[in-house]
PDB file of N, CA and C in Angstrom:
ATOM      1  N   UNK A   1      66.638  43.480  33.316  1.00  0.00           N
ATOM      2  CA  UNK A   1      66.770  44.705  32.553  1.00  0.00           C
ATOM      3  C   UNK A   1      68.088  45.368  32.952  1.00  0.00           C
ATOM      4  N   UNK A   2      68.937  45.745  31.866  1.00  0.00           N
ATOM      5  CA  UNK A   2      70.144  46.304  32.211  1.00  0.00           C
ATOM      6  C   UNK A   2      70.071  47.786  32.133  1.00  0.00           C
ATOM      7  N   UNK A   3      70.567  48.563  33.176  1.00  0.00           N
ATOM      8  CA  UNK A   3      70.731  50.106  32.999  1.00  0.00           C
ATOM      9  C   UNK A   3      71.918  50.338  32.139  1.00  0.00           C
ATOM     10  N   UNK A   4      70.979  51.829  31.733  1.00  0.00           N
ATOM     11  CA  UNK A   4      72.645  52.579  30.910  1.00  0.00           C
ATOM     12  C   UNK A   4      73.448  52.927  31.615  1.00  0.00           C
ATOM     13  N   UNK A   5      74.659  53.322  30.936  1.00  0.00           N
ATOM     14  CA  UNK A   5      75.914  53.480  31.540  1.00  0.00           C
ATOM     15  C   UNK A   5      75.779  54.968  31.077  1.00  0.00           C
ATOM     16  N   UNK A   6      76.162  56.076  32.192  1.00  0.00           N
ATOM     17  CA  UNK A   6      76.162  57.004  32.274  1.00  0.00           C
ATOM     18  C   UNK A   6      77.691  57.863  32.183  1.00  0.00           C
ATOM     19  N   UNK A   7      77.672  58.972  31.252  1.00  0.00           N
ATOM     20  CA  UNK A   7      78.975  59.493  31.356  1.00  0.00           C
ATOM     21  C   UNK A   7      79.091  60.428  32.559  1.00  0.00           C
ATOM     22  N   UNK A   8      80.300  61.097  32.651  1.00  0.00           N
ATOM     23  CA  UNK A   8      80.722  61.532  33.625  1.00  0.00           C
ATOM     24  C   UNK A   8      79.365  62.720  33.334  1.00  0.00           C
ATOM     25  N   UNK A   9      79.585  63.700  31.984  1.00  0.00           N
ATOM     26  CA  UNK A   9      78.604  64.740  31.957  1.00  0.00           C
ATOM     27  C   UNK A   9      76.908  64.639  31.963  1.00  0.00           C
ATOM     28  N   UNK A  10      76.823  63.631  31.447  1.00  0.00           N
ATOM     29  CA  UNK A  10      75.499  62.955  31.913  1.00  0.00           C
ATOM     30  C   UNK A  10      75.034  63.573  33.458  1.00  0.00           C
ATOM     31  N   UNK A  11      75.908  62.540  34.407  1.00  0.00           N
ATOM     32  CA  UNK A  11      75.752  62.116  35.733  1.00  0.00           C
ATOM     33  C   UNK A  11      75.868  64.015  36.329  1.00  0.00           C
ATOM     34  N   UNK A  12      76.847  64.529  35.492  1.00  0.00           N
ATOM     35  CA  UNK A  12      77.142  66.016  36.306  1.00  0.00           C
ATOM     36  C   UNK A  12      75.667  66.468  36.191  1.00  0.00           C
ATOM     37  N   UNK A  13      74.656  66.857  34.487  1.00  0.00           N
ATOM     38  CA  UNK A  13      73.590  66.884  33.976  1.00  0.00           C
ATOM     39  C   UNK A  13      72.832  67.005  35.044  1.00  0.00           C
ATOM     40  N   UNK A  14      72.729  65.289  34.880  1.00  0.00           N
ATOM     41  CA  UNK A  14      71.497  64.952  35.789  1.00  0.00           C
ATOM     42  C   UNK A  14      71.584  65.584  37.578  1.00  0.00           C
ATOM     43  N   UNK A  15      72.757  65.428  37.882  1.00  0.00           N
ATOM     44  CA  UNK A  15      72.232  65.913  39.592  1.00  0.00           C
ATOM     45  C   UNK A  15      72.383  67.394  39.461  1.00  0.00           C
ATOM     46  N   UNK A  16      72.485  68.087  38.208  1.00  0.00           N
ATOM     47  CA  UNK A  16      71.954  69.853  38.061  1.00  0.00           C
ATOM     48  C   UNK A  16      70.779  69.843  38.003  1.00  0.00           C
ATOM     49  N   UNK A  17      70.329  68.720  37.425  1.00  0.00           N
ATOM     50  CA  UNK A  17      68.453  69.254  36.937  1.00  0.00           C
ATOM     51  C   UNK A  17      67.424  68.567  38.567  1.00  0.00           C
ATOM     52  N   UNK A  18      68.296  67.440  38.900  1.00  0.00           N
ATOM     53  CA  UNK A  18      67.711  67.332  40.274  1.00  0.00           C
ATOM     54  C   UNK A  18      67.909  68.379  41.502  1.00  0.00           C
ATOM     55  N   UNK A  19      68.693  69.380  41.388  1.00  0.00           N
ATOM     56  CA  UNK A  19      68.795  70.000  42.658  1.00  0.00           C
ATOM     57  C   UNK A  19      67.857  71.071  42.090  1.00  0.00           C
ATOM     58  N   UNK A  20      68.056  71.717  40.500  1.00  0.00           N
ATOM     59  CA  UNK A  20      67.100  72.683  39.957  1.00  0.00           C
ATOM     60  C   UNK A  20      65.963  72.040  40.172  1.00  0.00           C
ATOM     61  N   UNK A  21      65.639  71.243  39.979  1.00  0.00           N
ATOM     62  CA  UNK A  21      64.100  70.829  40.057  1.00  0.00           C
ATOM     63  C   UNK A  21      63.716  70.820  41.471  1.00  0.00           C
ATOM     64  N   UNK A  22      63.883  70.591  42.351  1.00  0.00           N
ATOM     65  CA  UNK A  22      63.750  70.713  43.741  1.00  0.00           C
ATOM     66  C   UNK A  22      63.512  72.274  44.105  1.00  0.00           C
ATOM     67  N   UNK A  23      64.841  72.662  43.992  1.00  0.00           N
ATOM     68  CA  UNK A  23      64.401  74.586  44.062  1.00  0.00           C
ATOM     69  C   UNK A  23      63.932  75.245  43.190  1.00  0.00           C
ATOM     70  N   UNK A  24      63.326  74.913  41.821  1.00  0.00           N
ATOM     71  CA  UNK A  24      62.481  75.488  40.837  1.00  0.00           C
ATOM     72  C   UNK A  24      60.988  75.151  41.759  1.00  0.00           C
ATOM     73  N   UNK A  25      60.881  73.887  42.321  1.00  0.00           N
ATOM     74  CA  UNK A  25      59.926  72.900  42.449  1.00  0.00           C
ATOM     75  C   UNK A  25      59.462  74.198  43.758  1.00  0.00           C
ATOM     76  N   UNK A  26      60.086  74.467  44.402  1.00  0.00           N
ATOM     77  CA  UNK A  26      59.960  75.214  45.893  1.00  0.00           C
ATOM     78  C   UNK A  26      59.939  76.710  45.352  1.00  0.00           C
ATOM     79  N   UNK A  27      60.373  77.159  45.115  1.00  0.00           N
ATOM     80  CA  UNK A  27      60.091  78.343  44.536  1.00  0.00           C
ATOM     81  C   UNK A  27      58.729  78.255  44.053  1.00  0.00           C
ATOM     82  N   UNK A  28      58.266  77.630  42.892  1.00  0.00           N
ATOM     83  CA  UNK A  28      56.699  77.734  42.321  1.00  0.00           C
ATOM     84  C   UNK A  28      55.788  77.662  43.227  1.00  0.00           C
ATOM     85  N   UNK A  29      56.052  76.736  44.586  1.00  0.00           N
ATOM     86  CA  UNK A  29      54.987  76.629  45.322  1.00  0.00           C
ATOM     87  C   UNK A  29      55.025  78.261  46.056  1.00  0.00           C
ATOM     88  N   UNK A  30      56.547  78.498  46.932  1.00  0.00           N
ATOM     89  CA  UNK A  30      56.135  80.002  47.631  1.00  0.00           C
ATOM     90  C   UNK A  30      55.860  80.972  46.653  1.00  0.00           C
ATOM     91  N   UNK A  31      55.797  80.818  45.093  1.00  0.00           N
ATOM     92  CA  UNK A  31      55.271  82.174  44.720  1.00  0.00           C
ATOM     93  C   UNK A  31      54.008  82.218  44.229  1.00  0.00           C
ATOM     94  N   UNK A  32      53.551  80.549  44.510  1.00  0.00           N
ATOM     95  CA  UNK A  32      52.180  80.601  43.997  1.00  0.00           C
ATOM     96  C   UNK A  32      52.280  80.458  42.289  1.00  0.00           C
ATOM     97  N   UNK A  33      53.567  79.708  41.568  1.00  0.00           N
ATOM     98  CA  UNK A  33      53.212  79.701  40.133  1.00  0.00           C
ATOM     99  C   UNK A  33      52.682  78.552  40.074  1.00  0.00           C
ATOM    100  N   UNK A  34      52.402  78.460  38.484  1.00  0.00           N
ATOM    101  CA  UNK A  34      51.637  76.878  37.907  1.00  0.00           C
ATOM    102  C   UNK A  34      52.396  75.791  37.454  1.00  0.00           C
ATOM    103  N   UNK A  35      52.219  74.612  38.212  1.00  0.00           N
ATOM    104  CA  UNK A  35      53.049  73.364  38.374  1.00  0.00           C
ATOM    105  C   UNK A  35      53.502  72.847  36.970  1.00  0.00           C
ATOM    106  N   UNK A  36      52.153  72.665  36.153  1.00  0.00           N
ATOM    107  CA  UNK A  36      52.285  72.335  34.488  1.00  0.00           C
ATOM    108  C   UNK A  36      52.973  73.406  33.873  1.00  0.00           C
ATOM    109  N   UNK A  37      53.061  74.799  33.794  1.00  0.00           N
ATOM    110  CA  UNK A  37      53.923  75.781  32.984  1.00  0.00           C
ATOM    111  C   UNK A  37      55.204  75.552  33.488  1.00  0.00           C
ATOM    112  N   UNK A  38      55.573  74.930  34.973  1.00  0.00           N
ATOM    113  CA  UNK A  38      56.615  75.153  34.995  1.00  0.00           C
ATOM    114  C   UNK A  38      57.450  74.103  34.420  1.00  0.00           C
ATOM    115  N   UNK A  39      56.393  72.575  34.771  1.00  0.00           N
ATOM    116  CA  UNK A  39      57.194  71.496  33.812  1.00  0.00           C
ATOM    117  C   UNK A  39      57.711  71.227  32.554  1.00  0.00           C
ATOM    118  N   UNK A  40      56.619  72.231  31.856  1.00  0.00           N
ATOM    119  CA  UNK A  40      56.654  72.028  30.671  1.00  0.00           C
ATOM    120  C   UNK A  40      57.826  72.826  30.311  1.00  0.00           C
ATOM    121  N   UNK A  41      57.863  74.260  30.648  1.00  0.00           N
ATOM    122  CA  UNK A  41      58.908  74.936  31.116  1.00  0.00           C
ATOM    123  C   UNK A  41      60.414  74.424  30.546  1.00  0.00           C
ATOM    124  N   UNK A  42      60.721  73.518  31.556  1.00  0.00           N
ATOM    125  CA  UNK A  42      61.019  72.861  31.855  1.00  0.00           C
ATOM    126  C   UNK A  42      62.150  72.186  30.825  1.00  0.00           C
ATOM    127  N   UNK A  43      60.738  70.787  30.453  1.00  0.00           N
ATOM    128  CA  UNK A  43      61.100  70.270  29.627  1.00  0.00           C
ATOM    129  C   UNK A  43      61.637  70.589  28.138  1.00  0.00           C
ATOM    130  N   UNK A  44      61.459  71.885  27.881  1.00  0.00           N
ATOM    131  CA  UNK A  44      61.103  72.540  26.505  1.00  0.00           C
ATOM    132  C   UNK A  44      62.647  73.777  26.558  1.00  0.00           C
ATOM    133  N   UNK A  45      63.070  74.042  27.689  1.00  0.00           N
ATOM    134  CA  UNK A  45      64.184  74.761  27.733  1.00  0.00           C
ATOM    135  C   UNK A  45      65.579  73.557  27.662  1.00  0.00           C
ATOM    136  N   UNK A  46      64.826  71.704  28.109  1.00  0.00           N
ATOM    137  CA  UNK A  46      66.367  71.154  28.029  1.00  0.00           C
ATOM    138  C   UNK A  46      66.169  70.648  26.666  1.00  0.00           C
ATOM    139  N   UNK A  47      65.192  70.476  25.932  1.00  0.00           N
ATOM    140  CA  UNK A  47      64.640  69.655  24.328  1.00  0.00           C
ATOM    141  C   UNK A  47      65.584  70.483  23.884  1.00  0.00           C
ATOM    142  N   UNK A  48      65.340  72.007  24.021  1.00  0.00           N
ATOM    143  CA  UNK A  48      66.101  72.796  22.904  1.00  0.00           C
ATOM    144  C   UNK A  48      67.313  73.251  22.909  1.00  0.00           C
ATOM    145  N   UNK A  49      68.182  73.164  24.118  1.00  0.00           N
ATOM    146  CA  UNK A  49      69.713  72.904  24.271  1.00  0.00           C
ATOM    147  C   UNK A  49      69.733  71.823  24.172  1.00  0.00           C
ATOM    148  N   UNK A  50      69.678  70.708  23.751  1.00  0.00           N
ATOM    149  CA  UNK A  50      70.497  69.317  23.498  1.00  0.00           C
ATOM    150  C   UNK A  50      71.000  69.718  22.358  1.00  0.00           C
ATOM    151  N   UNK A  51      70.266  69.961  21.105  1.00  0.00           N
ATOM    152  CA  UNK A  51      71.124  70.094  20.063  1.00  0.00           C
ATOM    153  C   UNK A  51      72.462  71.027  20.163  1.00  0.00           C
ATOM    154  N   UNK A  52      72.544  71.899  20.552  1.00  0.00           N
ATOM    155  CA  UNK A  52      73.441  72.687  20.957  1.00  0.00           C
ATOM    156  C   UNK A  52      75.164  72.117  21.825  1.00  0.00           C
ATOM    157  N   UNK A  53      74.309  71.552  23.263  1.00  0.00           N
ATOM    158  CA  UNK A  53      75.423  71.428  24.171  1.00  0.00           C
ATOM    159  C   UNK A  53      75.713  69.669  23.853  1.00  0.00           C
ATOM    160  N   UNK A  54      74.486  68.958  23.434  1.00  0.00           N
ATOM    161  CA  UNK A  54      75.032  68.243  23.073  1.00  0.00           C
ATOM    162  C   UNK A  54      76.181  68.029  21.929  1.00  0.00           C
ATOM    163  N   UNK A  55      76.578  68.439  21.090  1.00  0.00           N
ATOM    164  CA  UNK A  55      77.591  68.422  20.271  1.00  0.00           C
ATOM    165  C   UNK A  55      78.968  68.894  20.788  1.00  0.00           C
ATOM    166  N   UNK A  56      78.641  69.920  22.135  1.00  0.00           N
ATOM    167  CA  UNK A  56      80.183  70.769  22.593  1.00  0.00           C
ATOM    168  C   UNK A  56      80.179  69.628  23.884  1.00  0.00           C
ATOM    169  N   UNK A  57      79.447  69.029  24.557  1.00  0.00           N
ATOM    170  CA  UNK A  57      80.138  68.108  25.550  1.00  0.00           C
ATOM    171  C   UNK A  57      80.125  66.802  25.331  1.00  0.00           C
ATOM    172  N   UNK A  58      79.899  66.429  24.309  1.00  0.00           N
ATOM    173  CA  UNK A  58      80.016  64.645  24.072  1.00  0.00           C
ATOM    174  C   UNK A  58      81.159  64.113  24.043  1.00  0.00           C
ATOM    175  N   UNK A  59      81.800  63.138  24.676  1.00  0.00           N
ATOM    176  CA  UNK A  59      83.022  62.419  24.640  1.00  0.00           C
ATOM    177  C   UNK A  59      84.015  63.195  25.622  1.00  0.00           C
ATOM    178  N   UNK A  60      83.786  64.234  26.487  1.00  0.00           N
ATOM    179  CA  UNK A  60      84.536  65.048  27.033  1.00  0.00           C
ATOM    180  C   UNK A  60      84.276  65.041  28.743  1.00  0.00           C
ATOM    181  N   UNK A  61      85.120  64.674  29.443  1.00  0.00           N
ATOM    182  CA  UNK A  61      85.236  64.639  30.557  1.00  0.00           C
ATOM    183  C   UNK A  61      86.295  65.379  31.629  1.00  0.00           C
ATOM    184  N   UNK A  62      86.386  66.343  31.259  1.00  0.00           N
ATOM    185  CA  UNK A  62      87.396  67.537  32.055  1.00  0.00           C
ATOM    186  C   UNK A  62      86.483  68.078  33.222  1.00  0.00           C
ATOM    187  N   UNK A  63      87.095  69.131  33.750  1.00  0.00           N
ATOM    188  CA  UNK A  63      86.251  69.869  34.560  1.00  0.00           C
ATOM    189  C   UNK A  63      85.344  70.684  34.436  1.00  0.00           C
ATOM    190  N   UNK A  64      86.240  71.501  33.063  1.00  0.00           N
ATOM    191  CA  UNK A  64      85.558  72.599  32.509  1.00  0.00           C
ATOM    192  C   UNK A  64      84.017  72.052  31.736  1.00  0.00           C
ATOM    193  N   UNK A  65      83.604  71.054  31.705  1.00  0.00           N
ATOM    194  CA  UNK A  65      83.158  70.001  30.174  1.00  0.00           C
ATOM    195  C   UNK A  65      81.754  69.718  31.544  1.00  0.00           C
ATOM    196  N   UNK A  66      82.106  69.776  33.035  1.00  0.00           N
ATOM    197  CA  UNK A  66      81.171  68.836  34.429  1.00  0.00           C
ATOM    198  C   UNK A  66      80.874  70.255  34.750  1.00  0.00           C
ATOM    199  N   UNK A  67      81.779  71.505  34.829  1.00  0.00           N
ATOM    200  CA  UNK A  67      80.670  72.501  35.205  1.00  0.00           C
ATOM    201  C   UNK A  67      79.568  73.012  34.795  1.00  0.00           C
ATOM    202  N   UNK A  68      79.839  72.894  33.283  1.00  0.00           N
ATOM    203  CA  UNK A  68      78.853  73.020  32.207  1.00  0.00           C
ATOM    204  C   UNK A  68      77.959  72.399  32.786  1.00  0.00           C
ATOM    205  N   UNK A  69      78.149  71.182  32.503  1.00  0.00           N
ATOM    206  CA  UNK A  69      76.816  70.204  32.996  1.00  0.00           C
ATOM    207  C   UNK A  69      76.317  70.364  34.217  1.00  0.00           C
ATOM    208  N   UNK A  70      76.290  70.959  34.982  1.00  0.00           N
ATOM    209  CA  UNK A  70      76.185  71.093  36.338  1.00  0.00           C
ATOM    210  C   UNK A  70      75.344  72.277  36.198  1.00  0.00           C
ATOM    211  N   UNK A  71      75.631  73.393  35.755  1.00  0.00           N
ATOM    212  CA  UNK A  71      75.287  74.921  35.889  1.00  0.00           C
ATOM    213  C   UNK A  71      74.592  74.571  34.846  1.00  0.00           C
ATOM    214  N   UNK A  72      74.242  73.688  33.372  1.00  0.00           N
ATOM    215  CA  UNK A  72      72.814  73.845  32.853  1.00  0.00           C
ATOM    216  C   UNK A  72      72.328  73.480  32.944  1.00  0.00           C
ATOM    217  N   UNK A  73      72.367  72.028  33.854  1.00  0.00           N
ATOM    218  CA  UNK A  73      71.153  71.480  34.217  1.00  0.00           C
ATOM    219  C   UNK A  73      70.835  72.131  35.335  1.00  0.00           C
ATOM    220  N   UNK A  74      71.094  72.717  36.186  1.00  0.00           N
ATOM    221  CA  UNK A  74      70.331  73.487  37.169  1.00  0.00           C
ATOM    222  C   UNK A  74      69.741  74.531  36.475  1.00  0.00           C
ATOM    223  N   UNK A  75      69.907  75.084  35.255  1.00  0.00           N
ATOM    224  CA  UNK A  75      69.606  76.325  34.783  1.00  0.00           C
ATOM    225  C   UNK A  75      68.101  76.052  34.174  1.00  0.00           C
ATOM    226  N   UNK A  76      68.266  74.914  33.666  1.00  0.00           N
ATOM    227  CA  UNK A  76      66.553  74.245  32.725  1.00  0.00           C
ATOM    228  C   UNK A  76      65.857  74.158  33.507  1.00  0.00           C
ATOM    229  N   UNK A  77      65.367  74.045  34.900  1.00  0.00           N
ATOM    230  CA  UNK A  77      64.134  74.048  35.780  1.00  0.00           C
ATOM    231  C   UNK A  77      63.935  75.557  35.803  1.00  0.00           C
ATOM    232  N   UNK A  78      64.715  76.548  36.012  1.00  0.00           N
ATOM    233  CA  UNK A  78      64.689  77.747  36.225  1.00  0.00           C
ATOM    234  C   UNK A  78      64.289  78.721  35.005  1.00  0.00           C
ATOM    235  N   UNK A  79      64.593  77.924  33.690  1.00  0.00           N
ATOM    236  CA  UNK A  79      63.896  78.440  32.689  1.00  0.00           C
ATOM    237  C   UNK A  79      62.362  78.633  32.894  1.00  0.00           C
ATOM    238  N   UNK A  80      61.578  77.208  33.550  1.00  0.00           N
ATOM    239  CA  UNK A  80      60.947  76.683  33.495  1.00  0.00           C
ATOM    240  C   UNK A  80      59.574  77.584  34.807  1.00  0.00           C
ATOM    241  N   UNK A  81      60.705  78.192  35.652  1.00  0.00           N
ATOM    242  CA  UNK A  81      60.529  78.787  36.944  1.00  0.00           C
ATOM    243  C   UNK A  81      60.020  80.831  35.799  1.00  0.00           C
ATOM    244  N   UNK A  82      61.066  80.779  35.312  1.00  0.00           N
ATOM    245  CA  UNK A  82      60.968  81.849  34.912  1.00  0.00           C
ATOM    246  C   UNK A  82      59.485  82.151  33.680  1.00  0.00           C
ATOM    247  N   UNK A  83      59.331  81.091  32.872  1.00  0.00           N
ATOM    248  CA  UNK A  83      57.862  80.799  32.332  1.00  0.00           C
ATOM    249  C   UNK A  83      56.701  80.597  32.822  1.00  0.00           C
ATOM    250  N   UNK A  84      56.668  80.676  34.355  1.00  0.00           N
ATOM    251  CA  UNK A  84      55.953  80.223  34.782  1.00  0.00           C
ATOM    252  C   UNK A  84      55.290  81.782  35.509  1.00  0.00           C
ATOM    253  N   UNK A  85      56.458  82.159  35.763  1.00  0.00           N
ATOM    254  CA  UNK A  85      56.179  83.707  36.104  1.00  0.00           C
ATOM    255  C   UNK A  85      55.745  84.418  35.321  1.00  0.00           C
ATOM    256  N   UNK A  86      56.254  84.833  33.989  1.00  0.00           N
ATOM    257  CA  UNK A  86      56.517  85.426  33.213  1.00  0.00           C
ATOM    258  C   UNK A  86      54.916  85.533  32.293  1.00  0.00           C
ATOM    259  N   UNK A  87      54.174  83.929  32.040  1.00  0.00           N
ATOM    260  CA  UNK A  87      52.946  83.770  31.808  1.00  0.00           C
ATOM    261  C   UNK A  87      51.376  84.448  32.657  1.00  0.00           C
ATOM    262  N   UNK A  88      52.457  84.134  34.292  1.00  0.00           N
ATOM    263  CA  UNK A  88      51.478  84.590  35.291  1.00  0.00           C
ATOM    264  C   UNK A  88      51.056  85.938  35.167  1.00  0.00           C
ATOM    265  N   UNK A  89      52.305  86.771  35.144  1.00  0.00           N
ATOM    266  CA  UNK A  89      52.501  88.009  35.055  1.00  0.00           C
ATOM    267  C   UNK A  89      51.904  88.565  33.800  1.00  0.00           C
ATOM    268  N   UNK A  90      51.544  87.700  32.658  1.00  0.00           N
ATOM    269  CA  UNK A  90      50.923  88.708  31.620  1.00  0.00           C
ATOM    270  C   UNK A  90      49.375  88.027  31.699  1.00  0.00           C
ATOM    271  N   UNK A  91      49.315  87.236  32.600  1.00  0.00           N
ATOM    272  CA  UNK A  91      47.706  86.968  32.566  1.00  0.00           C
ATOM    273  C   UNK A  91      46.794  88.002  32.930  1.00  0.00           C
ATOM    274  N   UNK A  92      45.935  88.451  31.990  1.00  0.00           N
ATOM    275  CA  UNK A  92      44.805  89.444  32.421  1.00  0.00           C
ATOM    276  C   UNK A  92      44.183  89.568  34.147  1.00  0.00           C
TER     277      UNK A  92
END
């Protein structure tokens, strides 16, 4: 089985959403939020920026093009962090 080949913003992407996910991941536990709101969270804050950032960073490999990717993929667990609260907080 052959792996994909990853772009530079990809690779920036992905180790944003791994360090967010780690400290989204740690955060939910010390505040006591819910593991599934936050995944879903999560998943549902990066579904709905792809259409978006995908079109402004495709084919582009500058700096300006890797911070992006960097600062939103750390930002989508934290969406995810913030739904998780945010649900808690209006639960009866």
């Amino acid at each position: 089985m052959r792996l994909p080949v990853l772009t530079a913003i990809a690779k920036a992407q992905l180790f944003g959403m791994a360090v967010g996910f780690a400290l989204g991941l740690l955060a939910c536990e010390r505040l006591e939020l819910s593991y599934p709101i936050f995944v879903i969270g999560f998943l549902a804050a990066w579904a709905a920026s792809e259409p978006f950032l995908a079109k402004r960073l495709t084919g582009r490999s500058d700096t300006g093009a890797i911070v992006i990717g960097v600062a939103s993929g750390f930002l989508f667990p934290w969406a995810g962090v913030a739904a998780a609260w945010l649900l808690l907080t209006l639960r009866p």
